[in-house]
C-alpha atoms as a PDB file:
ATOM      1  CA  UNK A   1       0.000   0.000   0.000  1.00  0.00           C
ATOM      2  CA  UNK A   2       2.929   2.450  -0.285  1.00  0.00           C
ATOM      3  CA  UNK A   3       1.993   5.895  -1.629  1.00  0.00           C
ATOM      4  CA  UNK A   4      -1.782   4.981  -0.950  1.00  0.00           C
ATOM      5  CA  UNK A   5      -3.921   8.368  -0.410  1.00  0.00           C
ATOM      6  CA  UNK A   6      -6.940   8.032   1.250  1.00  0.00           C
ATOM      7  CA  UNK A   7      -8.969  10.738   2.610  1.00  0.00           C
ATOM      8  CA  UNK A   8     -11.991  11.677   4.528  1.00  0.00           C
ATOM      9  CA  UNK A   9     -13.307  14.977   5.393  1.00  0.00           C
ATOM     10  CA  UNK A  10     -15.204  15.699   8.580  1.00  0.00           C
ATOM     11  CA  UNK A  11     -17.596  18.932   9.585  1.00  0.00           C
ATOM     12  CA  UNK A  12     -15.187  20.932  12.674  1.00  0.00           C
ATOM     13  CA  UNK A  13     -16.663  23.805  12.979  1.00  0.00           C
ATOM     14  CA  UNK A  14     -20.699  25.671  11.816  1.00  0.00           C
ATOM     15  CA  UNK A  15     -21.903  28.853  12.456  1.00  0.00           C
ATOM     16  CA  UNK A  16     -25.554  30.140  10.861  1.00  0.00           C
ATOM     17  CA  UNK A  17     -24.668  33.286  11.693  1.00  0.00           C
ATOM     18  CA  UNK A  18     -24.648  35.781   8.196  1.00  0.00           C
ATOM     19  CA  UNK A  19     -23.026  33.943   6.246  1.00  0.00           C
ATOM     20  CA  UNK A  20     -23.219  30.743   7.291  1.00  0.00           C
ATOM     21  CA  UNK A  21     -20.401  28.893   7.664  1.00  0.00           C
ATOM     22  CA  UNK A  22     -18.649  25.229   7.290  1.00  0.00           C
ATOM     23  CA  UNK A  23     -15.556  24.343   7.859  1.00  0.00           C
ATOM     24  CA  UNK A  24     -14.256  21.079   7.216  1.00  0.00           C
ATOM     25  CA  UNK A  25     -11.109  19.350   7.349  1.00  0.00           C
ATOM     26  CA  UNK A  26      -9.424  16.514   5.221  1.00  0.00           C
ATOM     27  CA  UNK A  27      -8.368  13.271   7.921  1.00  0.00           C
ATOM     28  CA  UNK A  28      -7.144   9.742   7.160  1.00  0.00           C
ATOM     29  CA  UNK A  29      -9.541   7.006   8.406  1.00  0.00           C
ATOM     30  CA  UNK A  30      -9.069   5.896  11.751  1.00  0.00           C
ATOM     31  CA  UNK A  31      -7.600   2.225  10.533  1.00  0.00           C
ATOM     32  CA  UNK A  32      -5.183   3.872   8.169  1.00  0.00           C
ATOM     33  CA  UNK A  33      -3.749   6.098  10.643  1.00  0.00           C
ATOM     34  CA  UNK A  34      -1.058   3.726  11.990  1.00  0.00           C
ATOM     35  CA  UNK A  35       0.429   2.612   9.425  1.00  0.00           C
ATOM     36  CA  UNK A  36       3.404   4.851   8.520  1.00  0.00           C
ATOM     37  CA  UNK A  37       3.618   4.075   4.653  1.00  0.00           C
ATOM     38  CA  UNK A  38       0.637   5.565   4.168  1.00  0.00           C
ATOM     39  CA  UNK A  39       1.439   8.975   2.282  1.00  0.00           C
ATOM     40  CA  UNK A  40       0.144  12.245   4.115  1.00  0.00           C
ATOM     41  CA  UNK A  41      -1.701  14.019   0.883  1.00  0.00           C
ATOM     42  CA  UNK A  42      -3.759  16.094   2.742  1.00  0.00           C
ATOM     43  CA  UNK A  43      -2.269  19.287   1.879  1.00  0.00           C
ATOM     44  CA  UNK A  44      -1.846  18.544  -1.660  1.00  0.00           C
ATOM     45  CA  UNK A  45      -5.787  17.297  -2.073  1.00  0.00           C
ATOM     46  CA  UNK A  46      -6.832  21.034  -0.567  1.00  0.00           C
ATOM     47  CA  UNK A  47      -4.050  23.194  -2.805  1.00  0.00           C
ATOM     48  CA  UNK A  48      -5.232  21.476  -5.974  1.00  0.00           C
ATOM     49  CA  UNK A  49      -8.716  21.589  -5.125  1.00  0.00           C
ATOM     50  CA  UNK A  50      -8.205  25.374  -5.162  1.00  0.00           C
ATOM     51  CA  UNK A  51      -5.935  25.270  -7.795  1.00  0.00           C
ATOM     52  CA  UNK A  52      -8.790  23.528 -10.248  1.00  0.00           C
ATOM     53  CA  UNK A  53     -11.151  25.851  -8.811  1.00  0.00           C
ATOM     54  CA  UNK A  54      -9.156  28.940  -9.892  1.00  0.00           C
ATOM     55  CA  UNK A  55      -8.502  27.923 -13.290  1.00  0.00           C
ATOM     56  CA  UNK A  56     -11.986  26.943 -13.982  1.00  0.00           C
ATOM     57  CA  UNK A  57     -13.339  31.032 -12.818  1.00  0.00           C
ATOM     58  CA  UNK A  58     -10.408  33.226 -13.567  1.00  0.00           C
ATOM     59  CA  UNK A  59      -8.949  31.138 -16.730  1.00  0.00           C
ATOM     60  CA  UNK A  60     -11.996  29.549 -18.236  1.00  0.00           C
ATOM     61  CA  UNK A  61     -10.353  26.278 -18.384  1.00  0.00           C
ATOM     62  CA  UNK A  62      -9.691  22.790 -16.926  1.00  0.00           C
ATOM     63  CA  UNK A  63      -6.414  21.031 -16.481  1.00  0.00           C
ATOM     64  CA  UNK A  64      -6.342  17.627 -18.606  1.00  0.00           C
ATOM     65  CA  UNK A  65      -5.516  15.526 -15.721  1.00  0.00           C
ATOM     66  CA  UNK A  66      -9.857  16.335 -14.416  1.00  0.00           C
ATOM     67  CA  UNK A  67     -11.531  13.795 -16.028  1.00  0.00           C
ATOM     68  CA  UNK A  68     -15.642  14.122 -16.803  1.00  0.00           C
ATOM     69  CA  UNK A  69     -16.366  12.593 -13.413  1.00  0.00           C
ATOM     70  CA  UNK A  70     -14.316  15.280 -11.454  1.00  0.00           C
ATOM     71  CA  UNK A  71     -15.584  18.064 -13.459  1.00  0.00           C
ATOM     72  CA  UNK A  72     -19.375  17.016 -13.016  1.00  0.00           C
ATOM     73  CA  UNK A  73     -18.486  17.113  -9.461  1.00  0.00           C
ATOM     74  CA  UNK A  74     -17.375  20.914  -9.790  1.00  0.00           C
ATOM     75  CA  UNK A  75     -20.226  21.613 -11.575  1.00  0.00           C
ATOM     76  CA  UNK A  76     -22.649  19.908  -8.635  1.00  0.00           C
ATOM     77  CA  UNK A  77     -20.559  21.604  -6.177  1.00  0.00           C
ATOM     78  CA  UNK A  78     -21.820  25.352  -8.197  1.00  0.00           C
ATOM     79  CA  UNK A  79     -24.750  24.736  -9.595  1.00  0.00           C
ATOM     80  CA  UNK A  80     -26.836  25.764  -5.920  1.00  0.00           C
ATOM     81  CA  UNK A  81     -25.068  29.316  -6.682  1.00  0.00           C
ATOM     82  CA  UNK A  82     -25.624  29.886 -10.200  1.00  0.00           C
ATOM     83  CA  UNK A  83     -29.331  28.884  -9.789  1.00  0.00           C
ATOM     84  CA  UNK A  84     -29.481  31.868  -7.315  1.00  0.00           C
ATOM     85  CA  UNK A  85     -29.943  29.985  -4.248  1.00  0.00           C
ATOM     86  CA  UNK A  86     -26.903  30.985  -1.953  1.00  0.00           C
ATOM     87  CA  UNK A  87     -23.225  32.747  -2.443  1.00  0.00           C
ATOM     88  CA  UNK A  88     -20.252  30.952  -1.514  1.00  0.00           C
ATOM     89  CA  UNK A  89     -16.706  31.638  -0.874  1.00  0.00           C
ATOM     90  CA  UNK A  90     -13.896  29.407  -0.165  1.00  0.00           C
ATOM     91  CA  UNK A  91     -10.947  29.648   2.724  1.00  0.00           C
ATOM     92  CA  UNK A  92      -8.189  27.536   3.373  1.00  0.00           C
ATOM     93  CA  UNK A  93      -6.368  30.171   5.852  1.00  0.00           C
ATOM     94  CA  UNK A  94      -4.046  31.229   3.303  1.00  0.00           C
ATOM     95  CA  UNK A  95      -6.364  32.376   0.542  1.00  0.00           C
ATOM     96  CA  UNK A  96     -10.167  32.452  -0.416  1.00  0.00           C
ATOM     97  CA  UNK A  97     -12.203  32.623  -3.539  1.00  0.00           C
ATOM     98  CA  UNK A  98     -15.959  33.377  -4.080  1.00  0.00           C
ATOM     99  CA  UNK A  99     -17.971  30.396  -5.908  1.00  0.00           C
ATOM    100  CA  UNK A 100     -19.339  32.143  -9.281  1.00  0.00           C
ATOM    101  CA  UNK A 101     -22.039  30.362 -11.114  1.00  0.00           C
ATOM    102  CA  UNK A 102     -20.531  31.025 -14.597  1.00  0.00           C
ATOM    103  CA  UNK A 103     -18.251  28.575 -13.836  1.00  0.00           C
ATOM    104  CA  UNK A 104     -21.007  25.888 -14.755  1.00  0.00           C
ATOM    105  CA  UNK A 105     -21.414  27.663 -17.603  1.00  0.00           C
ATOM    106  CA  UNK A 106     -17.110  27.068 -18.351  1.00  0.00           C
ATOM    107  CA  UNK A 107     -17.949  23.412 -17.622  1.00  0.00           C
ATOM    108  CA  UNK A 108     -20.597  22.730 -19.917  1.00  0.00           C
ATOM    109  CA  UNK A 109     -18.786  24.232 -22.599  1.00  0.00           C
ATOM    110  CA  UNK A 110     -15.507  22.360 -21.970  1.00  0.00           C
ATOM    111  CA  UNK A 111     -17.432  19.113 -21.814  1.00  0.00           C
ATOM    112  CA  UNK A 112     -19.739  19.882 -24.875  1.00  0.00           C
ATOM    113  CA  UNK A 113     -17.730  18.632 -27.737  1.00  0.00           C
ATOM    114  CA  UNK A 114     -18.715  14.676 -28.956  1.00  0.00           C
ATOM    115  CA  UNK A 115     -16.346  12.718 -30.813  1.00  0.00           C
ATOM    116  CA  UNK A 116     -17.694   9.782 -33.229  1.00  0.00           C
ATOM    117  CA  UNK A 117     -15.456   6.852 -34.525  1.00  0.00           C
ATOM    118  CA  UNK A 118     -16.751   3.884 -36.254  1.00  0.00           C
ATOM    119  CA  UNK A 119     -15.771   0.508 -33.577  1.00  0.00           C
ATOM    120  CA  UNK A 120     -17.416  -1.861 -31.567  1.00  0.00           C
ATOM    121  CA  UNK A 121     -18.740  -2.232 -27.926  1.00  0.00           C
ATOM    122  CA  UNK A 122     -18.799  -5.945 -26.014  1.00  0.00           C
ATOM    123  CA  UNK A 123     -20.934  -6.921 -23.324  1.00  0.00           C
ATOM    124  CA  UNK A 124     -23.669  -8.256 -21.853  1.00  0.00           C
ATOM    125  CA  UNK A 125     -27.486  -7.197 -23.296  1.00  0.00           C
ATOM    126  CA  UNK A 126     -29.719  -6.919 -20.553  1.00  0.00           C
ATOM    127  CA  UNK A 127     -32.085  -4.055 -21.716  1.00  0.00           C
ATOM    128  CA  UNK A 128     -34.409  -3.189 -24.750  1.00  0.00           C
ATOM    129  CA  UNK A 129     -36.627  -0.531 -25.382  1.00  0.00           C
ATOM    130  CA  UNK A 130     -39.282  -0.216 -28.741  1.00  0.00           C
ATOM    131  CA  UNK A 131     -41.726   2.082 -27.414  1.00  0.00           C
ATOM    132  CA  UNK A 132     -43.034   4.813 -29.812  1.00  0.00           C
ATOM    133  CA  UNK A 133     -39.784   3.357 -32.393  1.00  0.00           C
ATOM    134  CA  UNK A 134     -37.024   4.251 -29.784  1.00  0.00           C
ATOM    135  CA  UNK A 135     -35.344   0.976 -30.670  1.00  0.00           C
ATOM    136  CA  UNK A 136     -32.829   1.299 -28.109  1.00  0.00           C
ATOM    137  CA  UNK A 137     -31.058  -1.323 -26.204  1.00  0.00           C
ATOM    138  CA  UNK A 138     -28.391  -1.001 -23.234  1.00  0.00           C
ATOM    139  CA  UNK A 139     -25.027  -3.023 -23.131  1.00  0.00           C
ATOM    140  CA  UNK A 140     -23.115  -3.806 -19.689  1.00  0.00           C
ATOM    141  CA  UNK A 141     -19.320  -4.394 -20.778  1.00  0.00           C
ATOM    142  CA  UNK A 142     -17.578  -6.509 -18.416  1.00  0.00           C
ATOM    143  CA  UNK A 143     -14.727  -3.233 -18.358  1.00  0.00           C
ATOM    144  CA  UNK A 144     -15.242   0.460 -18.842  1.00  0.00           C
ATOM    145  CA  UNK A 145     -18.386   2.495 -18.759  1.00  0.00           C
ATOM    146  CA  UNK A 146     -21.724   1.309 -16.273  1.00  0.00           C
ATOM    147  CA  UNK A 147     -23.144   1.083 -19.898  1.00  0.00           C
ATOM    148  CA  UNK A 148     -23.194   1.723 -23.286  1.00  0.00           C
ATOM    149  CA  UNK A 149     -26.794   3.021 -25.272  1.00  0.00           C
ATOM    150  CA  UNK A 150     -27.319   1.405 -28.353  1.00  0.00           C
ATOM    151  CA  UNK A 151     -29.509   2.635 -30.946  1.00  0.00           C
ATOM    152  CA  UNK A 152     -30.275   0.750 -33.918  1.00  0.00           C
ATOM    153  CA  UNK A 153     -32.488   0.412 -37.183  1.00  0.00           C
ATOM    154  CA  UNK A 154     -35.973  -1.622 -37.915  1.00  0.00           C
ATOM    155  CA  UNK A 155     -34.347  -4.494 -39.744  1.00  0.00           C
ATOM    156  CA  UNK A 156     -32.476  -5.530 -36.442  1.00  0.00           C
ATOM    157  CA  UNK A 157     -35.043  -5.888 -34.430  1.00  0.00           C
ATOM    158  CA  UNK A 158     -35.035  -9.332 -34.717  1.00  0.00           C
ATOM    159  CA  UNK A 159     -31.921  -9.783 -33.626  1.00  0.00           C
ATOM    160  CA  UNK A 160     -31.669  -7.665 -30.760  1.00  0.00           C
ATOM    161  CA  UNK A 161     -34.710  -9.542 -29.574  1.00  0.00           C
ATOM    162  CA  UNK A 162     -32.732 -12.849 -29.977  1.00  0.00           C
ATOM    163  CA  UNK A 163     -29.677 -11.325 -28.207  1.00  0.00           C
ATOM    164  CA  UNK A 164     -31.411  -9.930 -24.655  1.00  0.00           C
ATOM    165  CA  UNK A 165     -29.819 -12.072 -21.666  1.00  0.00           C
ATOM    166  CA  UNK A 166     -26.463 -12.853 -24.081  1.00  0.00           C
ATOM    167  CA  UNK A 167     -23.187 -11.500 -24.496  1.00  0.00           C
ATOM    168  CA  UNK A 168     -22.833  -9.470 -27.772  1.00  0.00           C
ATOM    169  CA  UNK A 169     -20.604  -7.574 -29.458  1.00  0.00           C
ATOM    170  CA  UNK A 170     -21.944  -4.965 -31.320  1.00  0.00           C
ATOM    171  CA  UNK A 171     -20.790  -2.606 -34.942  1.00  0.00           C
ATOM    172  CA  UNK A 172     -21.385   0.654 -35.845  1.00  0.00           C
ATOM    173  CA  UNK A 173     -20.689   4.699 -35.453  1.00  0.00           C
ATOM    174  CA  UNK A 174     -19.414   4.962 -31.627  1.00  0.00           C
ATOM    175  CA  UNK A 175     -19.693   8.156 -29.763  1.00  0.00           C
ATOM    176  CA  UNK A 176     -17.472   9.657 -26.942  1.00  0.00           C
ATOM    177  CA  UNK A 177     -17.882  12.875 -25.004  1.00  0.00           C
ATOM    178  CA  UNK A 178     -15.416  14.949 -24.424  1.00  0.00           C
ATOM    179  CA  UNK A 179     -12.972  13.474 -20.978  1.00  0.00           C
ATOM    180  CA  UNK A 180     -14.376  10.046 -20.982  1.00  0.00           C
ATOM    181  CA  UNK A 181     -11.780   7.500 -22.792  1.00  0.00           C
ATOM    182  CA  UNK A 182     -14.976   5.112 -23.056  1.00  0.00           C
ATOM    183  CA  UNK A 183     -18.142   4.939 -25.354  1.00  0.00           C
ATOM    184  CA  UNK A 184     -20.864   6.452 -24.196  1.00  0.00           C
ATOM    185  CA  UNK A 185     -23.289   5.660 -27.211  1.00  0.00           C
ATOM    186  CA  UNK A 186     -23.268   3.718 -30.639  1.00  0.00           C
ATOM    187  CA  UNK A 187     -25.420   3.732 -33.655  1.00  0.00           C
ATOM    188  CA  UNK A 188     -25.330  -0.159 -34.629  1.00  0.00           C
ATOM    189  CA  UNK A 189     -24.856  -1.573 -38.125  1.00  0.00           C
ATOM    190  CA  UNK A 190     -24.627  -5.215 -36.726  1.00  0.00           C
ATOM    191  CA  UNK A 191     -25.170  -7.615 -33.761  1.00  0.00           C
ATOM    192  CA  UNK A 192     -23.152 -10.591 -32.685  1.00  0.00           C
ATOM    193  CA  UNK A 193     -23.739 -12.546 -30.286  1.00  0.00           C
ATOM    194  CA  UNK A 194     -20.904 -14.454 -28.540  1.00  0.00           C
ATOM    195  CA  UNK A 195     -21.465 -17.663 -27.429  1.00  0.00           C
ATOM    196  CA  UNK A 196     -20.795 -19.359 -24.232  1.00  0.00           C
ATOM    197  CA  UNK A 197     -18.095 -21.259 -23.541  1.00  0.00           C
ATOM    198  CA  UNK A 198     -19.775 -24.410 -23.524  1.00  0.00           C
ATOM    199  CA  UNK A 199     -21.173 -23.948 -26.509  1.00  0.00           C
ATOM    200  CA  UNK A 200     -17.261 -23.616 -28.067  1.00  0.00           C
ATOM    201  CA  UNK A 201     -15.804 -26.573 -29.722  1.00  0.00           C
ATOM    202  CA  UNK A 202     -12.948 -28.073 -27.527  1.00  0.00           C
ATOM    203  CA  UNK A 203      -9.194 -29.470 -29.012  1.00  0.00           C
ATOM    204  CA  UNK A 204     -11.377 -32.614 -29.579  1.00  0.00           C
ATOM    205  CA  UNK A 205     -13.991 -31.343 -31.378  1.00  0.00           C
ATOM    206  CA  UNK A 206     -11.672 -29.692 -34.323  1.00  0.00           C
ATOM    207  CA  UNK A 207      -9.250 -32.778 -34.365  1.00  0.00           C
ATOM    208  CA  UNK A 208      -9.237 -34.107 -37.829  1.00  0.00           C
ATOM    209  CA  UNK A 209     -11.485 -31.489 -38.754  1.00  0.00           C
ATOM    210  CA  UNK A 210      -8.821 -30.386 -41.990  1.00  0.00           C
ATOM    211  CA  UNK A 211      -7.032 -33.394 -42.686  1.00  0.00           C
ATOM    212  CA  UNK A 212      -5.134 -31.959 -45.699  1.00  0.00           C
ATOM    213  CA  UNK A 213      -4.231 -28.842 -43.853  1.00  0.00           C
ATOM    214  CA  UNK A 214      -0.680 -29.709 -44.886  1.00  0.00           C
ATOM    215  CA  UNK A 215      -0.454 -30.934 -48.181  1.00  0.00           C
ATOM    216  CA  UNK A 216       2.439 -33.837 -48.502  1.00  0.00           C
ATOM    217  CA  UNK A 217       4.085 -32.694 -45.581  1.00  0.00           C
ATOM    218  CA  UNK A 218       3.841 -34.114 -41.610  1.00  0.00           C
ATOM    219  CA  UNK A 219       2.273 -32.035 -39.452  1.00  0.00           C
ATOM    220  CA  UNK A 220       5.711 -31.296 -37.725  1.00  0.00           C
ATOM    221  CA  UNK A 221       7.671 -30.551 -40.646  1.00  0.00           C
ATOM    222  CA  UNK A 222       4.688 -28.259 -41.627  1.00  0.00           C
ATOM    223  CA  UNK A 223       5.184 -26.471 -38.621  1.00  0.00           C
ATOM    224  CA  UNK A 224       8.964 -26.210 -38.702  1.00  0.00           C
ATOM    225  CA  UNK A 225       9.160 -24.301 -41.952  1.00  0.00           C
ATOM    226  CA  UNK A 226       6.446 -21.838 -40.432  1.00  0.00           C
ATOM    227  CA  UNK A 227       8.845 -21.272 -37.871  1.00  0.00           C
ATOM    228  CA  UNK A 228      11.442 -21.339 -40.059  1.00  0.00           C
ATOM    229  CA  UNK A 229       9.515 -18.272 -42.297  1.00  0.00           C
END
């Protein structure tokens, strides 16, 4: 576990006097706290937080390294103020910033853009939807996203019908948003299902199965001049 961060926070101090106040402060879970290769990050986690913060509201921009989870966070953590609701600023002793709701408005933007590729998505079909023509079916790879939406045409109805309840593997035009290194939707062209591993053909099953693979030569001297290419 050496270099492991891991961080809680925990409410020291609130005030509903005008403003209201919170003040939390970043601890390592009680189990962790004995074991000395655990790496003290504390400091760190709090100057990048308002390090990220700053570049989102005074630069209009997000370091690469905040993927689309951490900046939907951001944009939770502003959204109360840019609706109107309250006004927030943020202290850590040795500088402060006020919370400005454009800064949604930064994040939207930044996270806008949609990428398509043509590729493939594998996993496991366990939802379909035809209401009013949707045609729509979810896939649950085994890796990667929760899931991956799946629209697709008329003519495959059929065989997404077929496939529910069955790993698949599905073709078409793949979309990604902007921060996410995973598909988020496809358009699909085609639908294969792949089959269990039971249902495979073992060593035994194929032996024989191409009997002049070869030609004139044995099977070993076959395979020493494709080692030997």
């Amino acid at each position: 576990m050496s270099g492991l961060s891991i961080i809680d926070w925990q409410v020291v101090d609130l005030s509903h006097s005008s403003p209201a106040t919170v003040v939390i402060e970043p601890v390592f879970p009680a189990e962790l706290t004995s074991q000395e290769n655990i790496r003290d990050r504390r400091g760190e986690v709090v100057s990048g937080f308002f390090g990220y913060m700053h570049a989102l509201a005074s630069r209009n921009e997000a370091p690469e390294e905040l993927d689309r989870a951490t900046l939907g966070a951001f944009k939770e953590l502003i959204a109360p103020v840019n609706h109107g609701r309250i006004r927030t600023s943020l202290s850590n002793g040795a500088q402060s910033m006020d919370v400005v709701g454009s800064v949604e408005a930064v994040i939207e933007a930044i996270l806008a853009p949609r990428a398509l590729a043509t590729g493939s998505v594998q996993g496991r079909l366990e939802f379909i939807n035809i209401h009013g023509g949707r045609n729509v079916f979810r896939v649950y790879p085994v890796v990667g996203p929760d899931l991956v939406e799946c629209a697709f045409p008329e003519e495959l109805l059929n065989a997404a019908r077929v496939a529910v309840g069955s790993d698949v593997r599905v073709f078409g035009q793949v979309t990604y948003l902007m921060r996410d290194p995973f598909p988020h939707s496809i358009h699909v062209a085609r639908i294969e299902v792949i089959p269990d591993d039971a249902e495979l053909p073992s060593l035994l099953d194929i032996r024989g199965m191409a009997p002049d693979a070869t030609g004139i030569l044995l099977s070993e001297d076959f395979v020493r001049e494709l080692r030997a290419e």
